[in-house]
PDB file of N, CA and C in Angstrom:
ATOM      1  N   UNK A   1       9.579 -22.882  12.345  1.00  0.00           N
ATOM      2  CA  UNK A   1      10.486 -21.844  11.873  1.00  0.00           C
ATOM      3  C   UNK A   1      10.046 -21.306  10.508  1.00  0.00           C
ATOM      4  N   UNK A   2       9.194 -22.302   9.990  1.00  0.00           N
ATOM      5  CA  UNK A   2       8.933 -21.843   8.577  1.00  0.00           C
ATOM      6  C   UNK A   2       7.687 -20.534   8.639  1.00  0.00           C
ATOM      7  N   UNK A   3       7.016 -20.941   9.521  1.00  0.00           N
ATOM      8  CA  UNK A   3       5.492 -20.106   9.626  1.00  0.00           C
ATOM      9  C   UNK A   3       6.120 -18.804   9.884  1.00  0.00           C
ATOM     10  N   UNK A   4       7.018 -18.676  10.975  1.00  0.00           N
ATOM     11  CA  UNK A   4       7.785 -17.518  11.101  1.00  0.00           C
ATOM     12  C   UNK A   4       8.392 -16.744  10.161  1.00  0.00           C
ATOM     13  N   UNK A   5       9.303 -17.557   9.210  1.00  0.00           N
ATOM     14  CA  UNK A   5      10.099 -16.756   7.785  1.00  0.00           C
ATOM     15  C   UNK A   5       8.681 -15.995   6.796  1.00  0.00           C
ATOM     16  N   UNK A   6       7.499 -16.893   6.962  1.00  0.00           N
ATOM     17  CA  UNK A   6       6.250 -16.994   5.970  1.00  0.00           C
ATOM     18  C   UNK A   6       5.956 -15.717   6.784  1.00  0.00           C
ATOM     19  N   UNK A   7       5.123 -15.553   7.678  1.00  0.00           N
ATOM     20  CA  UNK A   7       5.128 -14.651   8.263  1.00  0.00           C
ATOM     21  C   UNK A   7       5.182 -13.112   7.882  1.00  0.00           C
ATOM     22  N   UNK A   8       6.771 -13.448   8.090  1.00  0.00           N
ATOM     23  CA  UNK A   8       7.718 -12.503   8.026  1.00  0.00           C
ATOM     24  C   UNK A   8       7.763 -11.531   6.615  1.00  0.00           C
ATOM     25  N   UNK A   9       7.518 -12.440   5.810  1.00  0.00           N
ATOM     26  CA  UNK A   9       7.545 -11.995   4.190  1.00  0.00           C
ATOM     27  C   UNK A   9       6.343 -11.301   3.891  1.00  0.00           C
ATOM     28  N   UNK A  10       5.083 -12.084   4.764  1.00  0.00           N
ATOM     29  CA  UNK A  10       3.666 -11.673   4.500  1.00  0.00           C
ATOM     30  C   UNK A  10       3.270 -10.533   5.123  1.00  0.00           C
ATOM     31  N   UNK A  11       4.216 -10.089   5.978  1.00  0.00           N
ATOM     32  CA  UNK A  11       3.852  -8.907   6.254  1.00  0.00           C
ATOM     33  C   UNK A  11       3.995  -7.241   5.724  1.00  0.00           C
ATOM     34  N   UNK A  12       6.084  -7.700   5.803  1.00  0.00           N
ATOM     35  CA  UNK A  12       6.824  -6.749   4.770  1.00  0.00           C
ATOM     36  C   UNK A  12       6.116  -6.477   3.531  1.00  0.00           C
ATOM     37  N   UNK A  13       4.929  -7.658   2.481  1.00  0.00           N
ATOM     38  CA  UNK A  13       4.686  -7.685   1.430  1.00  0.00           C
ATOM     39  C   UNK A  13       3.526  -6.872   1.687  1.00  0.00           C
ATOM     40  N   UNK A  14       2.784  -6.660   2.684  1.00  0.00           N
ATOM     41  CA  UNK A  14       1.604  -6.309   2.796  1.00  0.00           C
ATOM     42  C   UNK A  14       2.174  -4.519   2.468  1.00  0.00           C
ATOM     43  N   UNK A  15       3.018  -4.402   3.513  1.00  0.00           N
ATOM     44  CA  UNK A  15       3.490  -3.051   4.052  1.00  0.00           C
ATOM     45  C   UNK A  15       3.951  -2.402   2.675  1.00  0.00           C
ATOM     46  N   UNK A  16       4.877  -2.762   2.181  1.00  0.00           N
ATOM     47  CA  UNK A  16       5.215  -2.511   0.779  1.00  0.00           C
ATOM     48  C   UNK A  16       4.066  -1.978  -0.177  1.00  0.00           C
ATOM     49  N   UNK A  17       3.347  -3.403   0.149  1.00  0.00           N
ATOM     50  CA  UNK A  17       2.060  -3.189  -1.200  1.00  0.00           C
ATOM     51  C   UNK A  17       1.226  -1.572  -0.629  1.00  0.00           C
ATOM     52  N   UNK A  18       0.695  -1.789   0.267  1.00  0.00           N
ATOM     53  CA  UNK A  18       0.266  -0.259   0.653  1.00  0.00           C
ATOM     54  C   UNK A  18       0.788   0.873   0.914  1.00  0.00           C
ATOM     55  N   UNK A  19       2.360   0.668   0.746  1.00  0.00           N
ATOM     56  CA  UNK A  19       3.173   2.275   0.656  1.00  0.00           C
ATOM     57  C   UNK A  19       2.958   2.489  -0.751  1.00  0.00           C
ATOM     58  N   UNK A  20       2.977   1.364  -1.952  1.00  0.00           N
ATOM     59  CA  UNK A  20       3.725   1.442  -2.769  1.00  0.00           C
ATOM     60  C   UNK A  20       2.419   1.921  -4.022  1.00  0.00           C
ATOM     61  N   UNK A  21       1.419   1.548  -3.524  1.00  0.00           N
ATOM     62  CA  UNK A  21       0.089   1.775  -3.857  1.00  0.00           C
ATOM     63  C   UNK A  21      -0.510   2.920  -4.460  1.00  0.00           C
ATOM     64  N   UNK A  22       0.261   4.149  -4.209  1.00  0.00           N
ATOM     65  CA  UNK A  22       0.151   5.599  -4.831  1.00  0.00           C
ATOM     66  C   UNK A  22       0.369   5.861  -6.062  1.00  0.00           C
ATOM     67  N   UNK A  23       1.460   4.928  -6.011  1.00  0.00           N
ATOM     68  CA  UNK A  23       2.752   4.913  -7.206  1.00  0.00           C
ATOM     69  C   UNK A  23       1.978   4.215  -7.952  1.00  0.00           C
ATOM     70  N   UNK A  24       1.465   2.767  -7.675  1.00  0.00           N
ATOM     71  CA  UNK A  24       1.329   2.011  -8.695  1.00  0.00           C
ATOM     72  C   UNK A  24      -0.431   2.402  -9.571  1.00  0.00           C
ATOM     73  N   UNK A  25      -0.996   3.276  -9.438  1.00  0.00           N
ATOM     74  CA  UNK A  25      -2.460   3.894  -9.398  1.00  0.00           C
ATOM     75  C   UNK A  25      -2.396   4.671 -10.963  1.00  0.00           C
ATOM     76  N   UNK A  26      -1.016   4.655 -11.011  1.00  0.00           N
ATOM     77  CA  UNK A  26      -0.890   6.086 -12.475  1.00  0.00           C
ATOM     78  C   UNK A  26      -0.567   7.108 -12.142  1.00  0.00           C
ATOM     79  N   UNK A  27      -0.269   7.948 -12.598  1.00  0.00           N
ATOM     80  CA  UNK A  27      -0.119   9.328 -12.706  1.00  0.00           C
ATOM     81  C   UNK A  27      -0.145  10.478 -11.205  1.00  0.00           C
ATOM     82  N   UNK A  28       0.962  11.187 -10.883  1.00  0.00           N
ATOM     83  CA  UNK A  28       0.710  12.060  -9.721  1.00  0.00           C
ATOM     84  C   UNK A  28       0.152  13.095 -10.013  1.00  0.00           C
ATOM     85  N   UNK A  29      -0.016  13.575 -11.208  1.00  0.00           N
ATOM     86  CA  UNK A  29      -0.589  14.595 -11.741  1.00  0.00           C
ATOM     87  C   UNK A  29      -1.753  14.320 -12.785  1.00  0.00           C
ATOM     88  N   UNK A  30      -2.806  15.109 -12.076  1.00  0.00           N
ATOM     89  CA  UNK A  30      -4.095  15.408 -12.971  1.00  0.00           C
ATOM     90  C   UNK A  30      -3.868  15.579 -14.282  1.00  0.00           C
ATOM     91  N   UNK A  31      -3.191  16.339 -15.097  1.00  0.00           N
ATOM     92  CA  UNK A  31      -2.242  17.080 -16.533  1.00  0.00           C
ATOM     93  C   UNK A  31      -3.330  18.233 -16.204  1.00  0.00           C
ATOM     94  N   UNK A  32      -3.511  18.998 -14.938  1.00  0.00           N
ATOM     95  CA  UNK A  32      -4.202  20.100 -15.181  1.00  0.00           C
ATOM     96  C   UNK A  32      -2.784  21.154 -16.147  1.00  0.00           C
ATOM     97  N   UNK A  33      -3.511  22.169 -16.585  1.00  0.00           N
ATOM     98  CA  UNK A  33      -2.249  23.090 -16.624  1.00  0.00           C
ATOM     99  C   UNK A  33      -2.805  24.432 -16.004  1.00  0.00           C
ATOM    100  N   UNK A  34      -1.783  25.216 -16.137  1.00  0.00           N
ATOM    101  CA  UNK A  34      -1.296  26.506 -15.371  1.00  0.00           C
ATOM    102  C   UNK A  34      -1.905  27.649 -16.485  1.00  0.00           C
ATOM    103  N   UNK A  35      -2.324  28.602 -16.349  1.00  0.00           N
ATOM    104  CA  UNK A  35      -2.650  29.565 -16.902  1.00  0.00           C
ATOM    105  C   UNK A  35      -0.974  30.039 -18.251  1.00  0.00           C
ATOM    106  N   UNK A  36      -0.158  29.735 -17.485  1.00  0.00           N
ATOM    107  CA  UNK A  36       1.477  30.211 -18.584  1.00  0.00           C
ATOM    108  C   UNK A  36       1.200  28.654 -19.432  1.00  0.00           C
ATOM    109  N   UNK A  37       0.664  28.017 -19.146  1.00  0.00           N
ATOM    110  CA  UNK A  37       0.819  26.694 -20.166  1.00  0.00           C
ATOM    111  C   UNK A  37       1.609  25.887 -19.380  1.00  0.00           C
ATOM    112  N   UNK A  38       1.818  25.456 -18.286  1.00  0.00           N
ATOM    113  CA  UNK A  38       2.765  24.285 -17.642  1.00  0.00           C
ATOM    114  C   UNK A  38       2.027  23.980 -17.374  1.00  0.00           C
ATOM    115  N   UNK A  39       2.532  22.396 -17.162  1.00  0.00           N
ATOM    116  CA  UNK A  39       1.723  21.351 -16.073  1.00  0.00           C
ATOM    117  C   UNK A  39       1.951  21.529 -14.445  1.00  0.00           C
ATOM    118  N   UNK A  40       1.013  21.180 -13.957  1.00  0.00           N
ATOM    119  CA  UNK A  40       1.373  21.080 -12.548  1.00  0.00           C
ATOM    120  C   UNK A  40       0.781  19.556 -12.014  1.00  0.00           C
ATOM    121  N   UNK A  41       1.685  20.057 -10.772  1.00  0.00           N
ATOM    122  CA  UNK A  41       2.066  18.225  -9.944  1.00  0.00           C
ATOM    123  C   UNK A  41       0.874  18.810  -8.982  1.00  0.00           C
ATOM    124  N   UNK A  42      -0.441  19.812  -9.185  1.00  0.00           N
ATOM    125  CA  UNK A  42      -1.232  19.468  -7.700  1.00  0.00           C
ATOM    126  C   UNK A  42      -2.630  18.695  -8.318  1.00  0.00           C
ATOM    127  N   UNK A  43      -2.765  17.943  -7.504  1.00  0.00           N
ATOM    128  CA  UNK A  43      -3.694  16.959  -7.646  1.00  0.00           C
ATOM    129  C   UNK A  43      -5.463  17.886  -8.404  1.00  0.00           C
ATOM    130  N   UNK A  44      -5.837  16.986  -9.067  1.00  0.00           N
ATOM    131  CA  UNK A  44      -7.376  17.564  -9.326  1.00  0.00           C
ATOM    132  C   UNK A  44      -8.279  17.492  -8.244  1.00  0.00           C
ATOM    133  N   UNK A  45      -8.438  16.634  -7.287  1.00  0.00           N
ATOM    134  CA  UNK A  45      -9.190  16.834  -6.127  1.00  0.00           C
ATOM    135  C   UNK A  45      -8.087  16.521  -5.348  1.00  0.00           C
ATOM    136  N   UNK A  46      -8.460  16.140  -3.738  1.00  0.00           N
ATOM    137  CA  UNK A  46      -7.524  16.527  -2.359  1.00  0.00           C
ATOM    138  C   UNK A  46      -7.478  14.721  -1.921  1.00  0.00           C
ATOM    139  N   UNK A  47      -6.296  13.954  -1.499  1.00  0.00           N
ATOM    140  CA  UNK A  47      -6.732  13.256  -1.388  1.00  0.00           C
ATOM    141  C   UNK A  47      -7.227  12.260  -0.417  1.00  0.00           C
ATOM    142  N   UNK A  48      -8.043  10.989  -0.667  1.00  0.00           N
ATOM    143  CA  UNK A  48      -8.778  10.735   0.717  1.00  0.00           C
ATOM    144  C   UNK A  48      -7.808  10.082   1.461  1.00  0.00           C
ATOM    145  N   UNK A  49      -6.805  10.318   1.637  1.00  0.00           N
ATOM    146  CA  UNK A  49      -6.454   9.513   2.827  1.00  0.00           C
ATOM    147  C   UNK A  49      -5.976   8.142   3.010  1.00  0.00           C
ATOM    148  N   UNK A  50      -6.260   7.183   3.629  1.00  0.00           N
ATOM    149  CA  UNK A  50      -5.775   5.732   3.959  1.00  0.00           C
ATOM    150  C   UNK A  50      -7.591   5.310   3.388  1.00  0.00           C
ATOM    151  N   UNK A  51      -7.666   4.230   2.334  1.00  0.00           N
ATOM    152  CA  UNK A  51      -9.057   4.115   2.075  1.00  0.00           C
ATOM    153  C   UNK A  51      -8.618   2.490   1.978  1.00  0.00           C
ATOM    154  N   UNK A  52      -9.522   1.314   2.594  1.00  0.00           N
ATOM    155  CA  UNK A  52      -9.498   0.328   2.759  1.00  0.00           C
ATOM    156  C   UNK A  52      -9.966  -0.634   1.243  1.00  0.00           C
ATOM    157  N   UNK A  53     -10.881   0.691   0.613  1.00  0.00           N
ATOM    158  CA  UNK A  53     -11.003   0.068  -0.788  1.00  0.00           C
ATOM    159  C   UNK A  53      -9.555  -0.364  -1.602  1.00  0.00           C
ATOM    160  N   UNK A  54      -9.183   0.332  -1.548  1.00  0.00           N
ATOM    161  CA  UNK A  54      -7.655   0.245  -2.317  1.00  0.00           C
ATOM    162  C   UNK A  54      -6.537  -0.318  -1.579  1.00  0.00           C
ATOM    163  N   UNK A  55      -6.462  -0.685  -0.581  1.00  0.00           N
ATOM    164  CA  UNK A  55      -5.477  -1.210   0.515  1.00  0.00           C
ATOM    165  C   UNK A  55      -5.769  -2.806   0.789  1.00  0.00           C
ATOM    166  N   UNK A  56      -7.040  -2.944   0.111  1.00  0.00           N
ATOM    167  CA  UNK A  56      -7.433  -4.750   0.962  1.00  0.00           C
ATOM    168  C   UNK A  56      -6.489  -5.265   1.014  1.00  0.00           C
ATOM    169  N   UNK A  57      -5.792  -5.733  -0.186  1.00  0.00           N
ATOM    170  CA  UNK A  57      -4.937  -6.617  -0.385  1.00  0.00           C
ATOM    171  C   UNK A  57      -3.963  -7.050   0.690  1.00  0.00           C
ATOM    172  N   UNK A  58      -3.689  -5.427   0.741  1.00  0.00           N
ATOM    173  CA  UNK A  58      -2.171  -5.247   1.821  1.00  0.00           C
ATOM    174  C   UNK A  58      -2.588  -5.573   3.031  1.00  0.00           C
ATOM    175  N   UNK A  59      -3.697  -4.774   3.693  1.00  0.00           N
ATOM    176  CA  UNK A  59      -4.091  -5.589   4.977  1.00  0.00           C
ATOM    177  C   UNK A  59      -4.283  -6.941   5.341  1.00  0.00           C
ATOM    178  N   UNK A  60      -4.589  -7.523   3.932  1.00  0.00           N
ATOM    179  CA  UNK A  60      -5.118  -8.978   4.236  1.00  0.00           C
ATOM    180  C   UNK A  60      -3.741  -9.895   4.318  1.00  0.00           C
ATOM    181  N   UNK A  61      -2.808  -9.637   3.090  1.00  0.00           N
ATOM    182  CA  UNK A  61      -1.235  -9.655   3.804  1.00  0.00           C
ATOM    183  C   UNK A  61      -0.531  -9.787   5.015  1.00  0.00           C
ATOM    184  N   UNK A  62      -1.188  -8.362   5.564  1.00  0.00           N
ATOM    185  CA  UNK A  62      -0.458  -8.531   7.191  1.00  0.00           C
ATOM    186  C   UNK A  62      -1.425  -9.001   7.901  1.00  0.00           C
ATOM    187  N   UNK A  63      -2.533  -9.109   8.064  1.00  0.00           N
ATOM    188  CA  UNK A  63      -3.770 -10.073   8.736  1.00  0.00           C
ATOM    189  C   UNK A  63      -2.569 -11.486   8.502  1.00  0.00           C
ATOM    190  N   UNK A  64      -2.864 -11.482   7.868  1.00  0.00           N
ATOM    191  CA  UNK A  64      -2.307 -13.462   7.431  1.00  0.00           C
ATOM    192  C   UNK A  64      -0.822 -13.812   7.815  1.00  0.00           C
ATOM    193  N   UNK A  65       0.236 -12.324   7.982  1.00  0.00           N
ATOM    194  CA  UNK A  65       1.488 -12.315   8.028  1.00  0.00           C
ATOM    195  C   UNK A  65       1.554 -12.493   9.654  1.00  0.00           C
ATOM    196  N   UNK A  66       0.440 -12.042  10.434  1.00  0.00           N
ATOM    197  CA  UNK A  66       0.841 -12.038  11.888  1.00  0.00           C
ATOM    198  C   UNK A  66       0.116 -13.283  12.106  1.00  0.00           C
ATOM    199  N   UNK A  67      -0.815 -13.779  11.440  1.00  0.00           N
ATOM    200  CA  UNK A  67      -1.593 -15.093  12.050  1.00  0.00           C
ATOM    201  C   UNK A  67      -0.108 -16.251  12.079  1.00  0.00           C
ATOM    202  N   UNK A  68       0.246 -15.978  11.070  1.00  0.00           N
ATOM    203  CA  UNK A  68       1.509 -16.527  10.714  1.00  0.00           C
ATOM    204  C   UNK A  68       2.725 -17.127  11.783  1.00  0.00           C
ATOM    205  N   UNK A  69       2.765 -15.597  12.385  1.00  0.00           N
ATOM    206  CA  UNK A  69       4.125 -15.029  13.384  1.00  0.00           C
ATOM    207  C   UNK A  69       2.975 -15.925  14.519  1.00  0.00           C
ATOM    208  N   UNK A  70       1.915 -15.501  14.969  1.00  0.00           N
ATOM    209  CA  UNK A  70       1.236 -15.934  16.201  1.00  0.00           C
ATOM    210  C   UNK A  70       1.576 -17.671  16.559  1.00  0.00           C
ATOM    211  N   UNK A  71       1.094 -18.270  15.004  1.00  0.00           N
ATOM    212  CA  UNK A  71       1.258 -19.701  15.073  1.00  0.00           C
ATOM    213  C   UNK A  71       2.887 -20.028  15.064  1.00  0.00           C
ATOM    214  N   UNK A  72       3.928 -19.449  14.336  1.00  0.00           N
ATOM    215  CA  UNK A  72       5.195 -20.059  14.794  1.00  0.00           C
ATOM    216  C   UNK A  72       5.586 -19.420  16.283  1.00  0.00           C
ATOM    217  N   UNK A  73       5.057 -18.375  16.301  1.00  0.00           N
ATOM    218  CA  UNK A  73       5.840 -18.496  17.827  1.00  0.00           C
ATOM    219  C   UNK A  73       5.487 -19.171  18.825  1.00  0.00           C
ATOM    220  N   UNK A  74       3.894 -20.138  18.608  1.00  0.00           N
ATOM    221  CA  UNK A  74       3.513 -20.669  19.572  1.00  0.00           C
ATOM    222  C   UNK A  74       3.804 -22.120  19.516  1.00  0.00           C
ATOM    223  N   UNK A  75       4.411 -22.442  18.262  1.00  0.00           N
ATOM    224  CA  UNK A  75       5.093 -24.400  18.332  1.00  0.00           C
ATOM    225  C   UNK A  75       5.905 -24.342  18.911  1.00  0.00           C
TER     226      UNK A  75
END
């Protein structure tokens, strides 16, 4: 029952960590500014996407969170 709760946590934690991952990077904005002098919220380049460089962690989380779930559900 325990591998299961373990699991359970290791996964949510994974999932979290890679939503949360944008946020935790710094800044949503380049500080380009606007020709009137404002800042704007659009990015300096476009961005890449889901990149495994920056995500390991979280995958390895839920890698380990389902090995987890696999082994309690099978005692």
């Amino acid at each position: 029952m325990t591998l299961i709760w373990l699991g359970v946590l290791l996964v949510f934690g994974g999932i979290l960590q890679m939503a949360f991952q944008p946020i935790w990077r710094g800044r949503f904005s380049g500080g380009r500014w606007l020709r009137s002098g404002r800042d704007t919220l659009e990015p300096e380049r476009p961005g890449g996407g889901f990149g495994i460089k920056s995500n390991w962690p979280g995958l390895v989380m839920v890698a380990l969170g389902g090995t987890f779930l696999l082994a309690g559900a099978a005692i």
